[in-house]
Protein backbone atom coordinates (compact mmCIF):
# COMPACT_ATOMS: atom_id res chain seq x y z
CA UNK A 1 33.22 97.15 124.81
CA UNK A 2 30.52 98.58 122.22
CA UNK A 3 30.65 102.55 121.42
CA UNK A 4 27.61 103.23 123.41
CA UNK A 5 29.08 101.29 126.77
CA UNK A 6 31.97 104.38 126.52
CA UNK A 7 29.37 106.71 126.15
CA UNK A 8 27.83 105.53 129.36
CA UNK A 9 31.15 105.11 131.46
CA UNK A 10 31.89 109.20 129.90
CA UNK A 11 28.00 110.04 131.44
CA UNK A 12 29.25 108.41 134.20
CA UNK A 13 32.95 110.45 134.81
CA UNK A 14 30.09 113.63 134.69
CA UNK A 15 28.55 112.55 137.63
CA UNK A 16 26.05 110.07 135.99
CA UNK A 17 24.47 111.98 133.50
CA UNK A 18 21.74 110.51 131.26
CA UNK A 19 21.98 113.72 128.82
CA UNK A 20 24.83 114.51 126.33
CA UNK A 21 24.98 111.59 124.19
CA UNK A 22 25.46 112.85 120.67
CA UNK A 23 27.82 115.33 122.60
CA UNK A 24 29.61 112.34 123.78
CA UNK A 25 29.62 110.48 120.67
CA UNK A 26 31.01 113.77 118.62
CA UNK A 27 33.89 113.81 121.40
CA UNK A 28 34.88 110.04 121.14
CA UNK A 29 35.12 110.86 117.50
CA UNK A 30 37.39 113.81 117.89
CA UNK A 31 39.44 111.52 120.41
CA UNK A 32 39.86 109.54 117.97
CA UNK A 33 40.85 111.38 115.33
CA UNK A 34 43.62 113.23 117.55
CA UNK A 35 45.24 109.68 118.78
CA UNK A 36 45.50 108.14 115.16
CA UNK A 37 47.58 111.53 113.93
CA UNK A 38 50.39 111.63 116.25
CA UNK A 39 53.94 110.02 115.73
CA UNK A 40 53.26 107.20 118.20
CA UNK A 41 50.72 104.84 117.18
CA UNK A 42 49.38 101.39 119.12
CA UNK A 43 50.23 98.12 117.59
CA UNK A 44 46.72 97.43 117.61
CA UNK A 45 46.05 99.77 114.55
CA UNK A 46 49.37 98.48 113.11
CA UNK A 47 48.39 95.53 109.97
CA UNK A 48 51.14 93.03 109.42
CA UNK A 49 51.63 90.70 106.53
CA UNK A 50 50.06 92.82 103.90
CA UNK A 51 50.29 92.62 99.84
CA UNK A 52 50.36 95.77 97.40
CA UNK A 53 49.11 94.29 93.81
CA UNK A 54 50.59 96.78 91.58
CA UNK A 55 49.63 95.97 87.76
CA UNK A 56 51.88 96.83 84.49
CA UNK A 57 52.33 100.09 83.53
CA UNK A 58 53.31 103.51 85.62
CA UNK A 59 49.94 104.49 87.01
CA UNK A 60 49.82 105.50 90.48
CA UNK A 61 48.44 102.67 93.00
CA UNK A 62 45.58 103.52 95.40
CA UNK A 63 46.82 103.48 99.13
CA UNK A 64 44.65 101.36 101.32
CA UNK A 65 41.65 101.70 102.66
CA UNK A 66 42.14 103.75 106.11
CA UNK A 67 45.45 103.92 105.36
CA UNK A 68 47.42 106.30 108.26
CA UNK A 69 51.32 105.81 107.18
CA UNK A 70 53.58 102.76 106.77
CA UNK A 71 55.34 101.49 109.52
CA UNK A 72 59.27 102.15 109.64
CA UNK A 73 60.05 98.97 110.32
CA UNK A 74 58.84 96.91 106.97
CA UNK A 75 58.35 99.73 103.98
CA UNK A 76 57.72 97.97 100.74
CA UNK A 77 59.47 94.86 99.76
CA UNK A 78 59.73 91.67 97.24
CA UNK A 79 60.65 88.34 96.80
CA UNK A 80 61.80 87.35 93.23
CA UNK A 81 60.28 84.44 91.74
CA UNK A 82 62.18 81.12 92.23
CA UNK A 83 64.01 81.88 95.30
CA UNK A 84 62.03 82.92 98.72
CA UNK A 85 65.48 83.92 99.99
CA UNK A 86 66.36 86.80 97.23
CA UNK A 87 64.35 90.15 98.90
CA UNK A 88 64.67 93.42 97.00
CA UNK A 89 63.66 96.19 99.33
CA UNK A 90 62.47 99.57 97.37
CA UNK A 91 64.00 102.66 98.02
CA UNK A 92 61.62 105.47 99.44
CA UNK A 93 62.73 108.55 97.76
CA UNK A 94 61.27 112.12 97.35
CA UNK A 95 59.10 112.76 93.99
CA UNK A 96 61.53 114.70 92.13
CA UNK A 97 64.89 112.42 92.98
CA UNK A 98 62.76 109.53 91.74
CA UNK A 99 61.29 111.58 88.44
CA UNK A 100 65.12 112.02 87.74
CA UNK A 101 66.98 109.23 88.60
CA UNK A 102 64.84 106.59 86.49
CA UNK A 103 63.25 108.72 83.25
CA UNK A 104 65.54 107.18 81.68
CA UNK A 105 64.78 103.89 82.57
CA UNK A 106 63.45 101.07 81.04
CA UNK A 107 59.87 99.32 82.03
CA UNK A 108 60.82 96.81 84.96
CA UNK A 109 61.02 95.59 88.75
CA UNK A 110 59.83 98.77 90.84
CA UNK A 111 62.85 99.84 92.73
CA UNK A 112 61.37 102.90 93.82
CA UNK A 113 58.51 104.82 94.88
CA UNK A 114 57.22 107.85 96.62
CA UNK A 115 53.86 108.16 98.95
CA UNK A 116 51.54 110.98 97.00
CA UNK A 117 48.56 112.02 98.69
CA UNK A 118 46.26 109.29 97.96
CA UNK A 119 48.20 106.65 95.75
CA UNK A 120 51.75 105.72 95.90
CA UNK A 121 54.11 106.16 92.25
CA UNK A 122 56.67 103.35 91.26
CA UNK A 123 60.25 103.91 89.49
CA UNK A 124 60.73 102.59 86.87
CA UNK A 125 57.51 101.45 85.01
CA UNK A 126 56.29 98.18 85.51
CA UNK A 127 56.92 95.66 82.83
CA UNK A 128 54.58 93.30 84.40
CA UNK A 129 51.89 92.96 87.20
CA UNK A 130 54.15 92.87 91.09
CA UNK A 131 52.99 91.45 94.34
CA UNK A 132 54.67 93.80 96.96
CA UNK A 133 54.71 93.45 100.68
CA UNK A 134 54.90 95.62 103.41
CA UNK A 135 53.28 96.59 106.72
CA UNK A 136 51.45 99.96 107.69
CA UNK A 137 49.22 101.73 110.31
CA UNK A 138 45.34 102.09 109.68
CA UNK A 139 42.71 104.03 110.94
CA UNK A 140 39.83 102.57 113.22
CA UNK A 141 36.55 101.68 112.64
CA UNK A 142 34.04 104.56 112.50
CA UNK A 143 31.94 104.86 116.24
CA UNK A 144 29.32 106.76 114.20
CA UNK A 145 27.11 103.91 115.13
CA UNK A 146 27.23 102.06 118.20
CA UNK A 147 30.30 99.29 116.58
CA UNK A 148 31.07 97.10 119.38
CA UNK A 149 34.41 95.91 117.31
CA UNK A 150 36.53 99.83 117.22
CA UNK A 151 39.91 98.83 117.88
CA UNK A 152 40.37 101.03 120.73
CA UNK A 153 37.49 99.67 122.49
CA UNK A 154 37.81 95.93 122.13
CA UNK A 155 41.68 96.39 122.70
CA UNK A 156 42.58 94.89 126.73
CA UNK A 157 46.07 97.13 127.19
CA UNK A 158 44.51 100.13 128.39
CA UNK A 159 43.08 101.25 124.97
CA UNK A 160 39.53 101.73 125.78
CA UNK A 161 40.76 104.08 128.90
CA UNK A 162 42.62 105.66 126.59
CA UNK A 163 39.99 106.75 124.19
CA UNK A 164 37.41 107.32 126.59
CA UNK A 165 39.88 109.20 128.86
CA UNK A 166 40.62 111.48 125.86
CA UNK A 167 37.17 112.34 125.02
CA UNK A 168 36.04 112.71 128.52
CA UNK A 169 38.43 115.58 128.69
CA UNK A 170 36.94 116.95 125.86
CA UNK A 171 33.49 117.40 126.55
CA UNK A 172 34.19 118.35 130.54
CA UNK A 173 36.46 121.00 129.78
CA UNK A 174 33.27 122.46 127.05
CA UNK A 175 30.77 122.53 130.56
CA UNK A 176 33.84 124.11 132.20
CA UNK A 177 33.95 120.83 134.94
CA UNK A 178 37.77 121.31 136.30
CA UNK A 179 37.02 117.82 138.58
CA UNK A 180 35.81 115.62 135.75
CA UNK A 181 38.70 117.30 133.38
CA UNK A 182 41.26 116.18 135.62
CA UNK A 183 39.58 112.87 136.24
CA UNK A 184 39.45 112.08 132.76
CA UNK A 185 42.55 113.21 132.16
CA UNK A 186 44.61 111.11 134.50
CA UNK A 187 42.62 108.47 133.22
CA UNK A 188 44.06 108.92 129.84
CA UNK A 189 47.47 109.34 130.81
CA UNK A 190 48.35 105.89 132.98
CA UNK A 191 46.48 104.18 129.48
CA UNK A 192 48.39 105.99 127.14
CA UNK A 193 51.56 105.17 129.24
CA UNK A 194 50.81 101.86 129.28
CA UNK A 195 50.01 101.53 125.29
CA UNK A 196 53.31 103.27 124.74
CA UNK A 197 55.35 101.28 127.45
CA UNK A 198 54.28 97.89 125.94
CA UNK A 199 55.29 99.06 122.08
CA UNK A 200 58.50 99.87 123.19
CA UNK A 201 58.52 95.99 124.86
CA UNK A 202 57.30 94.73 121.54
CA UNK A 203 60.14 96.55 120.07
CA UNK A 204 62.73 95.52 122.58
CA UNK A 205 61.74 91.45 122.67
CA UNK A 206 61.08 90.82 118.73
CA UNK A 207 63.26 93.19 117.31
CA UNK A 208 66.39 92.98 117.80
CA UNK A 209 69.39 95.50 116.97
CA UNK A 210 71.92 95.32 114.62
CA UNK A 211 73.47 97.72 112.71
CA UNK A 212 73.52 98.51 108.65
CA UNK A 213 70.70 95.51 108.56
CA UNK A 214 67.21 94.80 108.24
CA UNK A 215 65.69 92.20 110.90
């Protein structure tokens, strides 16, 4: 589904409206916005398999592009060279503990780092140019033009309903249309439901639990 077939199936939710586009397009926006900032993300924003090049020195390194927040189950990690089976995972400390604890410490392996506002710093200083590896959440592609690849749309758990759900309820509660409000947003809530009912599978059939370990 392209942006502007969401627009349509929103005119549509309004009684089949032709008017209200740009409206339309500013609330799928918004919608968004609002689902990519709460504590529960979809696995289809979620990027697996991903390397952090972090060169020599102690400068901070640039997050990614789109980058929302790391995902809890794989923060940053590396394999020493000549053995795949030797993993060092960093520690994720506050600023200040990290500042302290390796001042003192000569160039290295990072063993540490904190998430700063854009960029991400390493304890101690690099001594020479790391491959890191990790997993985190990123935003979706921008519907400020009619993309027919945003994640939420081309997604077939219940995503698209989702988004266009959200935003419906959006630009029917600005005309004040109580109906289409709670059309839209019972719409929204059996998708989200079902996003967040098949993470929790995802989490329940691939990861299994064992304590004081990482699987």
């Amino acid at each position: 589904m392209d942006r502007d077939t969401a627009v349509a199936r929103i005119q549509q939710g309004l009684g089949f409206r032709q008017d209200l586009q740009d409206k339309i397009v500013g609330a799928l926006q918004e919608a968004r916005r609002l689902l990519e900032t709460g504590r529960s993300l979809p696995d289809f924003l979620l990027q697996e398999g991903q390397t952090l090049l972090l060169p020599a020195g102690n400068t901070d390194v640039p997050l990614p592009s789109g980058f929302i927040t790391e995902w809890e189950e794989e923060g940053l990690w590396y394999v020493k060279p000549g053995n795949v089976d030797d993993v060092l995972w960093l520690e994720k400390v506050d600023f200040w503990v990290g500042n302290s604890r390796f001042q003192r410490t000569d160039p290295g392996i990072p063993l540490a780092y904190t998430l700063r506002g854009s960029g991400i710093r390493f304890w101690p200083a690099r001594d020479q140019a790391y491959t890191l590896n990790w997993a985190y959440y990123k935003h979706s592609k921008d519907l400020a033009t009619n993309v027919p690849d945003n994640e939420w749309l081309a997604d077939d758990d219940g995503a698209p309903e989702a988004l266009i759900g959200r935003a419906g309820m959006i630009i029917a509660a600005d005309l004040a249309d109580t109906v289409a409000v709670q059309k839209f947003s019972s719409m929204y809530s059996v998708a989200w439901n079902g996003i967040v009912n098949e993470s929790q599978l995802r989490d329940e059939e691939n990861r299994p639990l064992a304590v004081g370990s990482r699987l």
